[in-house]
Protein backbone atom coordinates (compact mmCIF):
# COMPACT_ATOMS: atom_id res chain seq x y z
CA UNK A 1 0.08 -15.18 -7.67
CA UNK A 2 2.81 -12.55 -7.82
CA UNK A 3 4.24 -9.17 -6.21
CA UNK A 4 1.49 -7.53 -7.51
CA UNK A 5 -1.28 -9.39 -6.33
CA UNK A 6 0.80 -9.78 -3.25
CA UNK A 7 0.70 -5.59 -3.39
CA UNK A 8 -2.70 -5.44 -3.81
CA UNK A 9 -3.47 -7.53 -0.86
CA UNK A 10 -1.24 -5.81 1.47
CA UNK A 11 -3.12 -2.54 -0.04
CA UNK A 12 -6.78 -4.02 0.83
CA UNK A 13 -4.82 -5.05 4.55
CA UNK A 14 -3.43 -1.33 4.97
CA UNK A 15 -6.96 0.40 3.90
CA UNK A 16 -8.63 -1.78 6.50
CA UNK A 17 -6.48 -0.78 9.11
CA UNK A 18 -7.83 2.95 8.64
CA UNK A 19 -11.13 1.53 9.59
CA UNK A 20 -10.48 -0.69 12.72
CA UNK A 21 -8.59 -0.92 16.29
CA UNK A 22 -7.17 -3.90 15.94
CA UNK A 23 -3.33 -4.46 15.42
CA UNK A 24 -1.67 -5.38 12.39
CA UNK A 25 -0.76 -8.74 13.82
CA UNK A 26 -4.50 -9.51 14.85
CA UNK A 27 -5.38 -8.13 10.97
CA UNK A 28 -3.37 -10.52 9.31
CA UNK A 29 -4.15 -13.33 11.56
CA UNK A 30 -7.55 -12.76 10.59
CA UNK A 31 -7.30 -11.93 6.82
CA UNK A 32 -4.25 -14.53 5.54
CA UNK A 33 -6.12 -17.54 7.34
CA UNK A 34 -6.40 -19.95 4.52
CA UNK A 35 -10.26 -20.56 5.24
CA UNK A 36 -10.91 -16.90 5.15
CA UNK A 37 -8.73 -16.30 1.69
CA UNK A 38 -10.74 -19.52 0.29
CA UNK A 39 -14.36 -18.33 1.63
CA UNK A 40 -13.75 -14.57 0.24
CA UNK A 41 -12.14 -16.05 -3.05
CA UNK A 42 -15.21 -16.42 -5.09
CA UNK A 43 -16.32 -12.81 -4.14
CA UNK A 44 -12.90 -11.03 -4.97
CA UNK A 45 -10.90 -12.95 -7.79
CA UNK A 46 -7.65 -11.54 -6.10
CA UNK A 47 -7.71 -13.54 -3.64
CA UNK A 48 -8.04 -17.30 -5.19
CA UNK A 49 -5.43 -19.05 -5.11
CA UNK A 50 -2.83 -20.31 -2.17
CA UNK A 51 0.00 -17.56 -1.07
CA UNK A 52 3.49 -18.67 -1.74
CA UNK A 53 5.85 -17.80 1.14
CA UNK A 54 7.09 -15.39 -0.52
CA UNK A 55 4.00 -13.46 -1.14
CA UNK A 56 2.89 -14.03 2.58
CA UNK A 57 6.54 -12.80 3.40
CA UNK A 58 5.63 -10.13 1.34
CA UNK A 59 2.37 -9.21 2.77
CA UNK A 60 3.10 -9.56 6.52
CA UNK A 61 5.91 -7.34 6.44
CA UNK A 62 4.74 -4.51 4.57
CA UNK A 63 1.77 -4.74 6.12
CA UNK A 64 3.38 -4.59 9.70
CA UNK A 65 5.88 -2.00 8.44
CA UNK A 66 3.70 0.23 7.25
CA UNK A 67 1.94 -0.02 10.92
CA UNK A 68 5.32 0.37 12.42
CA UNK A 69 6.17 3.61 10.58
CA UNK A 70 2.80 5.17 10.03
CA UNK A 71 3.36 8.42 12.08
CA UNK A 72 6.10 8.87 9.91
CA UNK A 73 4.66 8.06 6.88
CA UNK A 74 1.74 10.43 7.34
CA UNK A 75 4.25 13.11 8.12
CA UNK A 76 5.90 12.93 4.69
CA UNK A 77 2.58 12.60 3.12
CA UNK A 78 1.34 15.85 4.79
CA UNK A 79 4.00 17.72 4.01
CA UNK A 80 4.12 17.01 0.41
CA UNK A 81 0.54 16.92 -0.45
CA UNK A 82 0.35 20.78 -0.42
CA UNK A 83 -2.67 22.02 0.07
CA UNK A 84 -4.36 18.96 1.16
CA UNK A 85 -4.57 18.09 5.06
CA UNK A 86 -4.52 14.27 5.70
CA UNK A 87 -8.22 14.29 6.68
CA UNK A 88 -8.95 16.05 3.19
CA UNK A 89 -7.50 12.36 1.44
CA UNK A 90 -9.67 9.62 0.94
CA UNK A 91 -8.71 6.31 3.11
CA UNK A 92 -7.41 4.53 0.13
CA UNK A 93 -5.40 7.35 -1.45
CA UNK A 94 -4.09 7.70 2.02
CA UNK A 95 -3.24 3.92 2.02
CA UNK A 96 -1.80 3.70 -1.22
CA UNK A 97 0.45 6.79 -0.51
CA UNK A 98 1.67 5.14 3.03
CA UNK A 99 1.86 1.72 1.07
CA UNK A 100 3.91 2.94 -1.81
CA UNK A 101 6.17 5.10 0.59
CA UNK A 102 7.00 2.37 2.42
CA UNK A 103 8.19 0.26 -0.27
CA UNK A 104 10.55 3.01 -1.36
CA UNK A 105 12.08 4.04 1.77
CA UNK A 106 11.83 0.07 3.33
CA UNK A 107 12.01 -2.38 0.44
CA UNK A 108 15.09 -2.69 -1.02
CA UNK A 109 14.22 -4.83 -4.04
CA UNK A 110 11.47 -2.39 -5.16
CA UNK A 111 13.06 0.58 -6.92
CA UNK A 112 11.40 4.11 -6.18
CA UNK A 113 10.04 3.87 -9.96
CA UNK A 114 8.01 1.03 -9.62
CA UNK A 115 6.72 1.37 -6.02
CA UNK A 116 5.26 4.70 -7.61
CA UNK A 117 3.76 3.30 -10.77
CA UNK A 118 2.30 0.65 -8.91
CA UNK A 119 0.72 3.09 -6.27
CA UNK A 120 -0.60 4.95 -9.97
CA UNK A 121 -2.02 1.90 -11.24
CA UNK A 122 -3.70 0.59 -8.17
CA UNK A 123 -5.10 4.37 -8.10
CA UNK A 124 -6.68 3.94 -11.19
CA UNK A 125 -8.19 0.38 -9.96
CA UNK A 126 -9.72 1.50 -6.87
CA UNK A 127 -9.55 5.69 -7.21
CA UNK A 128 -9.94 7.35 -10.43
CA UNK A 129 -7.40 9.07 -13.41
CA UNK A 130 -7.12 12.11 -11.17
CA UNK A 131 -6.38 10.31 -8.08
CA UNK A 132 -3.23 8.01 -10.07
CA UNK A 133 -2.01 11.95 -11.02
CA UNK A 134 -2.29 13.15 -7.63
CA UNK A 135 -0.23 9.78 -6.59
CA UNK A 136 2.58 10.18 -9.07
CA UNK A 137 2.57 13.94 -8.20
CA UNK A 138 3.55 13.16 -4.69
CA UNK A 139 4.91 10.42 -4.83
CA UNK A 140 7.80 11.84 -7.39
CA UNK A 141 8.57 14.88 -5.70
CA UNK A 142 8.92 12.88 -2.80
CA UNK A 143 11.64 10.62 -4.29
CA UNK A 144 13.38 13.71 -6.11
CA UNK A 145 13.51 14.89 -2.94
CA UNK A 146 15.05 11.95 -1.09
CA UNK A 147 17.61 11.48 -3.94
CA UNK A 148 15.53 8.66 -5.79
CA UNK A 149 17.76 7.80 -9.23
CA UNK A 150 15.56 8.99 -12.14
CA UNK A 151 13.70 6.26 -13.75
């Protein structure tokens, strides 16, 4: 496996979260359990294979830090996504923004430039074109904002 797969599972992990009541420690109890990862892995492709540390080092704390930080996350996203109140985005824009905003404010080896072309790619994956625009659209003016270095 790698970052990106690593990514994309935290991604799945932070779009559940929009849907349930249950912490993000009780979430990834539930979802990194090896049996669970094994039993869904001839459903969903991503998610053959055994984690490295690394990649559950990954997971957990993105996943917990976007948790920890959501209010503020959603804040940024509101205020940039002119036009568009939070309850207007889909779940999974919505967790792709707050994913991808975390790794640039919170994850130092992730540079601003990737964090947003990976939110754009994983848009076109589970969104559409327009929604990996919208993304990038955001998502830049956001790190223009907060003094990202041009990539």
């Amino acid at each position: 496996m790698s970052r990106k797969k690593a990514r994309e599972i935290a991604l799945h992990l932070i779009f559940e979260m929009s849907f349930q009541e249950r912490t993000a420690e009780e979430l990834l109890a539930a979802q990194l359990d090896e049996e669970i990862m094994h039993s869904i892995a001839g459903d969903i492709a991503l998610y053959a294979g055994k984690l490295t540390e690394s990649e559950s080092a990954y997971i957990i704390s993105t996943v917990k830090g976007v948790a920890a930080h959501r209010e503020e996350l959603d804040t940024t996203i509101a205020e940039y996504a002119r036009g568009w109140s939070m309850k207007r985005l889909s779940k999974m824009t919505t967790a792709l923004l707050r994913l991808a905003l975390y790794e640039m404010r919170y994850v130092e080896d992730v540079p601003v430039g990737a964090a947003i072309n990976e939110a754009v790619e994983l848009a076109k994956t589970y969104e559409s074109e327009e929604a990996g625009a919208f993304i990038n659209g955001i998502l830049g003016t956001i790190g223009r904002a907060e003094g990202a270095p041009e990539q």
